[in-house]
N, C-alpha and C. Protein backbone atom coordinates (compact mmCIF):
# COMPACT_ATOMS: atom_id res chain seq x y z
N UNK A 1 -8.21 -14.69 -13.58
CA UNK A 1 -8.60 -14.98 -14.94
C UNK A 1 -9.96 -14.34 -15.22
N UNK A 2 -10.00 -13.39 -16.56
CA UNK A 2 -11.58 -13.01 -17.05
C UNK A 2 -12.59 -14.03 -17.05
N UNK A 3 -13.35 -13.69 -16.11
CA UNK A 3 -14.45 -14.38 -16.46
C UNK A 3 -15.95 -14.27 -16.96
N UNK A 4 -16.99 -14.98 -16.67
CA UNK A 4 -18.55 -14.40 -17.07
C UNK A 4 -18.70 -13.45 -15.88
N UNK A 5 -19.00 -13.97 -15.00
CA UNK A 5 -19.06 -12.97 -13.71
C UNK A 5 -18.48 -11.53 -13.72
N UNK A 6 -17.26 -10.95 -14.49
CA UNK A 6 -16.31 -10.19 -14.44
C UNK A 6 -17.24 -9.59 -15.75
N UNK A 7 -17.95 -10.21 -16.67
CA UNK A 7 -18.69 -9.44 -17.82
C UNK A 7 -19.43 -8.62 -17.57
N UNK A 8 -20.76 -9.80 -16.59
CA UNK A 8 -21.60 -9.16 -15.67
C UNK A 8 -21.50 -8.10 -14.78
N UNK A 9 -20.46 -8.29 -14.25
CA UNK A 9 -20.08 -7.10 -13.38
C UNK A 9 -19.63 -5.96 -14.02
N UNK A 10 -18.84 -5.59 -15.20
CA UNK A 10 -18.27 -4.67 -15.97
C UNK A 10 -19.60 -4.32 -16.96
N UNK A 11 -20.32 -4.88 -17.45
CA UNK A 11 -21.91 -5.03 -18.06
C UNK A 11 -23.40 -3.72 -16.65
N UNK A 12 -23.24 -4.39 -16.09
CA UNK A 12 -24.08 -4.28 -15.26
C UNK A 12 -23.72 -4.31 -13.61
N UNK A 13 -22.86 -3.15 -13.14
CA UNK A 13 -22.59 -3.10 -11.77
C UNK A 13 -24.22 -2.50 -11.42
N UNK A 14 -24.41 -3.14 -10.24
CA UNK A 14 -25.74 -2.68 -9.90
C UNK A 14 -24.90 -1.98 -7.83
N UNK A 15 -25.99 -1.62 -7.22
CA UNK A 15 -26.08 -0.98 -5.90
C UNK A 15 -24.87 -1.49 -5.40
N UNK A 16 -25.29 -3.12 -5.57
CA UNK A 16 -24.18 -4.06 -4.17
C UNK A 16 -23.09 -4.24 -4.83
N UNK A 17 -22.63 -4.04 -6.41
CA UNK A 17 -21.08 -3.98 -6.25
C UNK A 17 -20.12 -3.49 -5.89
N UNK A 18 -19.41 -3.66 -5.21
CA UNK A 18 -18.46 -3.04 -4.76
C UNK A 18 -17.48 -2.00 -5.80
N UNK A 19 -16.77 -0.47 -5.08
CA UNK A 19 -16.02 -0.31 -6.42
C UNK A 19 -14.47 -1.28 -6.55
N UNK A 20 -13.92 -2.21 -5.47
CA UNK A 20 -13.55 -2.91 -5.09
C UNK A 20 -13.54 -4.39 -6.17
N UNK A 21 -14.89 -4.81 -6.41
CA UNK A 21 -15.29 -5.69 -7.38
C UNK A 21 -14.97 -5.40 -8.59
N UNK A 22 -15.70 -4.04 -8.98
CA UNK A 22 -15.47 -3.70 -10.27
C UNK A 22 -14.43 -3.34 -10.93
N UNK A 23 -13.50 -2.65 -10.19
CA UNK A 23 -12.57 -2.67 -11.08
C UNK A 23 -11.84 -3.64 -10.87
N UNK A 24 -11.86 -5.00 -10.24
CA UNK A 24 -11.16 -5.89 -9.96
C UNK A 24 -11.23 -6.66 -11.66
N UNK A 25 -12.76 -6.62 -11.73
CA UNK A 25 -12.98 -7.17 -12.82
C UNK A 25 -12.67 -6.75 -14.14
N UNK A 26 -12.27 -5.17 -14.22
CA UNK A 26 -11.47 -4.37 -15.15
C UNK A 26 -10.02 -4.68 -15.10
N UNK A 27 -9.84 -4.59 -14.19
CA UNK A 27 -8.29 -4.95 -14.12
C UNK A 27 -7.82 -6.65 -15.29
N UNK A 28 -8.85 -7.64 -14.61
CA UNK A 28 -8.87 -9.07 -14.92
C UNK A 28 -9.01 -8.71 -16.78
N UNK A 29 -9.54 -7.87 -17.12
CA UNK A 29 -10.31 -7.98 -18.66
C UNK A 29 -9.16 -7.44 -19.10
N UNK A 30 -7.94 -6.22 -18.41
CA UNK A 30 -6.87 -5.76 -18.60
C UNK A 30 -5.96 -6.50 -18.64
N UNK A 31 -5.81 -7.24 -17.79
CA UNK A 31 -4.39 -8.03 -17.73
C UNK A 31 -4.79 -9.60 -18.63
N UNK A 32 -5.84 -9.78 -18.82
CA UNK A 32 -6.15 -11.15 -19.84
C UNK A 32 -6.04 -10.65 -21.08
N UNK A 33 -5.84 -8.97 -21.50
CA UNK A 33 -5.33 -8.61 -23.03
C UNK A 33 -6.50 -8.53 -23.99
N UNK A 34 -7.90 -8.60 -23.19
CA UNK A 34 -9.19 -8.11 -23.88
C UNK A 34 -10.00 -6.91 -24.68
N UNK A 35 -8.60 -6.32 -25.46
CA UNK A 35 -8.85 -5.33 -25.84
C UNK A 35 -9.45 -5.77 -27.51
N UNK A 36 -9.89 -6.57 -27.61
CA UNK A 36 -10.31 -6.90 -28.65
C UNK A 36 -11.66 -6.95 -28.39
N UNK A 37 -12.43 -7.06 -27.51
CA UNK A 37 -14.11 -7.10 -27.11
C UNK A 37 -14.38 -5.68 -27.67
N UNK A 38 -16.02 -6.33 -27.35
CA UNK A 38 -16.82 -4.93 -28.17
C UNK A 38 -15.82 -3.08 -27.49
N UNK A 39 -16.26 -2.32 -28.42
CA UNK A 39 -15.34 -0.97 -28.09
C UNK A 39 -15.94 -0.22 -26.76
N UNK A 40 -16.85 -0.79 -26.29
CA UNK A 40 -17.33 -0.01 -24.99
C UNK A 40 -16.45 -0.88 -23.78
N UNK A 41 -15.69 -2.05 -24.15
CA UNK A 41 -14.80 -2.80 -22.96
C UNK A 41 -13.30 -1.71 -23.22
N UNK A 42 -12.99 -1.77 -24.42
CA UNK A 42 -11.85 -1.01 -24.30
C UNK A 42 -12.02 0.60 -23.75
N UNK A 43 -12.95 1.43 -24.22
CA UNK A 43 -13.24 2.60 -23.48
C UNK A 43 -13.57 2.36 -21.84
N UNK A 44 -14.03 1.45 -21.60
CA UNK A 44 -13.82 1.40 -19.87
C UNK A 44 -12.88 0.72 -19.12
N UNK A 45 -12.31 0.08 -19.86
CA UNK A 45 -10.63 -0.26 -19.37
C UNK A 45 -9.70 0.97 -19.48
N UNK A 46 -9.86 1.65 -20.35
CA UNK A 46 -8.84 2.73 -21.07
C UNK A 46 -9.35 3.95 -19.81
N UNK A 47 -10.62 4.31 -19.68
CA UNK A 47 -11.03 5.25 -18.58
C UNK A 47 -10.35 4.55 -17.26
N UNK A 48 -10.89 3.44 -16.86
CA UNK A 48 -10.47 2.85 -15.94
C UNK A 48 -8.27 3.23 -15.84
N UNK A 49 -7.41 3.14 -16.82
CA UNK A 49 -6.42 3.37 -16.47
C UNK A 49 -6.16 5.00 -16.19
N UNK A 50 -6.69 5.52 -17.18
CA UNK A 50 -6.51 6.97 -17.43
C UNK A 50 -6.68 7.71 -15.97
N UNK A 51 -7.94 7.32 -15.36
CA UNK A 51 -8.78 7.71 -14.08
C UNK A 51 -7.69 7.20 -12.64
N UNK A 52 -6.82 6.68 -13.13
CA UNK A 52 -5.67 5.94 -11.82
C UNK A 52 -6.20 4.83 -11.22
N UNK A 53 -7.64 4.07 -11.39
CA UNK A 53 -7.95 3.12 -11.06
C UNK A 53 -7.44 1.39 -10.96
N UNK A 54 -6.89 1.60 -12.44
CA UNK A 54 -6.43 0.16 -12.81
C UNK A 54 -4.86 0.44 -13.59
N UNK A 55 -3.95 -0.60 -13.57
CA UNK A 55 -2.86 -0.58 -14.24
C UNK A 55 -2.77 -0.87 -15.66
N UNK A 56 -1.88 -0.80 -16.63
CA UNK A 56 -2.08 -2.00 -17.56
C UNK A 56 -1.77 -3.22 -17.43
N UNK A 57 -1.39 -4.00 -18.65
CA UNK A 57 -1.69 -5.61 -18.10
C UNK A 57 -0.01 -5.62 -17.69
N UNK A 58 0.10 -6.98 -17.69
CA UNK A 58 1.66 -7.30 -17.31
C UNK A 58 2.58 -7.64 -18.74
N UNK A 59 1.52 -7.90 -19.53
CA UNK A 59 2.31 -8.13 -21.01
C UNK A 59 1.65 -7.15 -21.91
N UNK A 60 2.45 -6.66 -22.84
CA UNK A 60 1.90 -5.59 -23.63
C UNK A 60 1.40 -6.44 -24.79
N UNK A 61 0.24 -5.92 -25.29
CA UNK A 61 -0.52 -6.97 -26.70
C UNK A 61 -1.49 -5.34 -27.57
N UNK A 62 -1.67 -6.38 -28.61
CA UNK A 62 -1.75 -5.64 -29.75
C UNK A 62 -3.93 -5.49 -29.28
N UNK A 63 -4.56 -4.27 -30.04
CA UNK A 63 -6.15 -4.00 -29.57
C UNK A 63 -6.55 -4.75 -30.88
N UNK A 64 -8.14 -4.79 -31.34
CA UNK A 64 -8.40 -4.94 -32.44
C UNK A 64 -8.01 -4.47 -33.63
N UNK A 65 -7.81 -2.88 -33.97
CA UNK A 65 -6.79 -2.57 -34.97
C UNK A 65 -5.15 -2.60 -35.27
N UNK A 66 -4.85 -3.78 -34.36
CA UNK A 66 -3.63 -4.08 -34.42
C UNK A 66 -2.45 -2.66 -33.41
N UNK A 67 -3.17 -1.76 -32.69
CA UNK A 67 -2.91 -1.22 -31.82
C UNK A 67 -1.75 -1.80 -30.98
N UNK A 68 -0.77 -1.32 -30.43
CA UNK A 68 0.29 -1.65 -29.76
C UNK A 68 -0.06 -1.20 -28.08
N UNK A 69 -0.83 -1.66 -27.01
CA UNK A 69 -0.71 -1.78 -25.62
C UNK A 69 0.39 -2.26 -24.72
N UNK A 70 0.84 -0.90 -24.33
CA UNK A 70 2.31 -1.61 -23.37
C UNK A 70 2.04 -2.28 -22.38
N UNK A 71 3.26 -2.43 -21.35
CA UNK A 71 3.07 -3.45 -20.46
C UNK A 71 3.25 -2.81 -19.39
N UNK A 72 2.88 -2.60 -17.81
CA UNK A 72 2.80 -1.62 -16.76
C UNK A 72 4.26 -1.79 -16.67
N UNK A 73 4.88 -2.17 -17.40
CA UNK A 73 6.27 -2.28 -17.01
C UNK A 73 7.38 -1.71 -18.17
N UNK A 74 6.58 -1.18 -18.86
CA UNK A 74 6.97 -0.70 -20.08
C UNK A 74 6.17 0.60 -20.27
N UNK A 75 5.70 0.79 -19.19
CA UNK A 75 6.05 3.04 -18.94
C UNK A 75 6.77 3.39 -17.97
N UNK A 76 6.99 4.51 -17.76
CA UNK A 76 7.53 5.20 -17.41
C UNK A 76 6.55 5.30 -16.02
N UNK A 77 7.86 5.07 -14.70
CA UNK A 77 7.13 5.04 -13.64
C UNK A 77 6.37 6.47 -13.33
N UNK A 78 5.11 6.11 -12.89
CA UNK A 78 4.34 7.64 -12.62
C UNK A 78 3.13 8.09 -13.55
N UNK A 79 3.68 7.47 -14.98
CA UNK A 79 2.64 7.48 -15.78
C UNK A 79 1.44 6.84 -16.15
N UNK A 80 0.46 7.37 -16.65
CA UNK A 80 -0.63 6.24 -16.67
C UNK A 80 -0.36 4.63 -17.15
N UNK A 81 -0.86 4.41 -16.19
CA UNK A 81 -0.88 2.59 -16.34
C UNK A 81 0.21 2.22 -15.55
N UNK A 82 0.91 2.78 -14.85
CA UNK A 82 2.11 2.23 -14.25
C UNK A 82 1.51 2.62 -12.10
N UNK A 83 1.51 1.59 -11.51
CA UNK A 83 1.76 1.20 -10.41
C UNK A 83 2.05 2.82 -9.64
N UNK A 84 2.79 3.09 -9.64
CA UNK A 84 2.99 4.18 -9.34
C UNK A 84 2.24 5.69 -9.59
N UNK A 85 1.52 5.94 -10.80
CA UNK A 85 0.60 6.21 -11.00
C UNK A 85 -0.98 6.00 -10.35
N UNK A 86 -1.51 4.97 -10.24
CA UNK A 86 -2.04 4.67 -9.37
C UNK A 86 -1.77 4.73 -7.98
N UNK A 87 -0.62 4.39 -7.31
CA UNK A 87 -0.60 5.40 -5.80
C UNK A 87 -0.90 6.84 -6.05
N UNK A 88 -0.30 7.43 -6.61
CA UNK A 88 -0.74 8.91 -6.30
C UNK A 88 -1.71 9.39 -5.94
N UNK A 89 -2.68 8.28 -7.17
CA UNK A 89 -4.21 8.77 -7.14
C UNK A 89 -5.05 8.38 -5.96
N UNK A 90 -4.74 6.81 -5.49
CA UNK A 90 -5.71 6.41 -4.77
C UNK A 90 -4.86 5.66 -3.83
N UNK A 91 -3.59 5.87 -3.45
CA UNK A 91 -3.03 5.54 -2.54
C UNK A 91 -2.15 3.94 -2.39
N UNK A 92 -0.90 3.93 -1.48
CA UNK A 92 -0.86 2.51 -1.97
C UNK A 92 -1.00 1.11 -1.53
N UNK A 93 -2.27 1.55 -0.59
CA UNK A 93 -3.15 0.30 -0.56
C UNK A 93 -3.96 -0.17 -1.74
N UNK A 94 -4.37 0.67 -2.34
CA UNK A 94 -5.06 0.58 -4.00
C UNK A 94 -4.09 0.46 -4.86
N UNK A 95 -3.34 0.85 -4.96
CA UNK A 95 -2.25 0.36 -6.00
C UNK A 95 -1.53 -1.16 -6.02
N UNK A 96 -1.41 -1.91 -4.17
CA UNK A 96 -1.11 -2.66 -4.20
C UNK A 96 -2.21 -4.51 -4.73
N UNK A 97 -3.51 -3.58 -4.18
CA UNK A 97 -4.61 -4.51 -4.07
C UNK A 97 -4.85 -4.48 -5.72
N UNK A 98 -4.68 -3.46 -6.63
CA UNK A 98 -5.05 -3.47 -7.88
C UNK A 98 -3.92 -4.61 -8.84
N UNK A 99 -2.95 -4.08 -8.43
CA UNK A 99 -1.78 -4.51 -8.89
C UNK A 99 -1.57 -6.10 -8.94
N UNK A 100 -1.87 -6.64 -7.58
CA UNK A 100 -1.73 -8.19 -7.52
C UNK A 100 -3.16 -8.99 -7.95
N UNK A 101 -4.03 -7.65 -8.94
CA UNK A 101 -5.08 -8.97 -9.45
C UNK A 101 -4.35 -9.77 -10.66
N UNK A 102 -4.94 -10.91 -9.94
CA UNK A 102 -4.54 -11.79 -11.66
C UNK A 102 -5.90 -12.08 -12.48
């Protein structure tokens, strides 16, 4: 679940976060459907998928302009935001560890 900590951390990763942490906490702001926060959360969620780091969420939801966000299960395997996508990039120990954040 998104939390304050997960703000902080996506806000202000400093030395000791892990990249491990951080996008854990991208992922969490992803899959809780936070595309409605200020536009610098959606540009680093959106980098964050684009970059193979993070998936999309598990349910597809609408951004602040009423934007349509699919669901990692609703692309096309291989493509950004989909599980598979992310192995390619970073293998699928990262795909699996990304994948089962809630």
């Amino acid at each position: 679940m998104f939390s304050i900590n997960d703000i902080e951390t996506i806000e202000s990763p400093d030395d000791f976060t892990s990249p491990e942490n951080y996008y854990k906490s991208i992922q969490r702001a992803i899959n809780g459907g936070m595309w409605s926060l200020q536009g610098s959360y959606g540009r680093t969620m959106m980098a964050a998928i684009e970059g193979g780091h993070c998936v999309l969420g598990r349910e597809g939801v609408r951004d602040y302009w009423g934007n349509y966000i699919p669901s990692r299960f609703e692309v096309k395997s291989g493509t950004k935001g989909s599980v598979e996508f992310v192995a390619d990039h970073y293998g699928d120990k990262w795909a699996d560890f990304i994948a089962e954040v809630e």
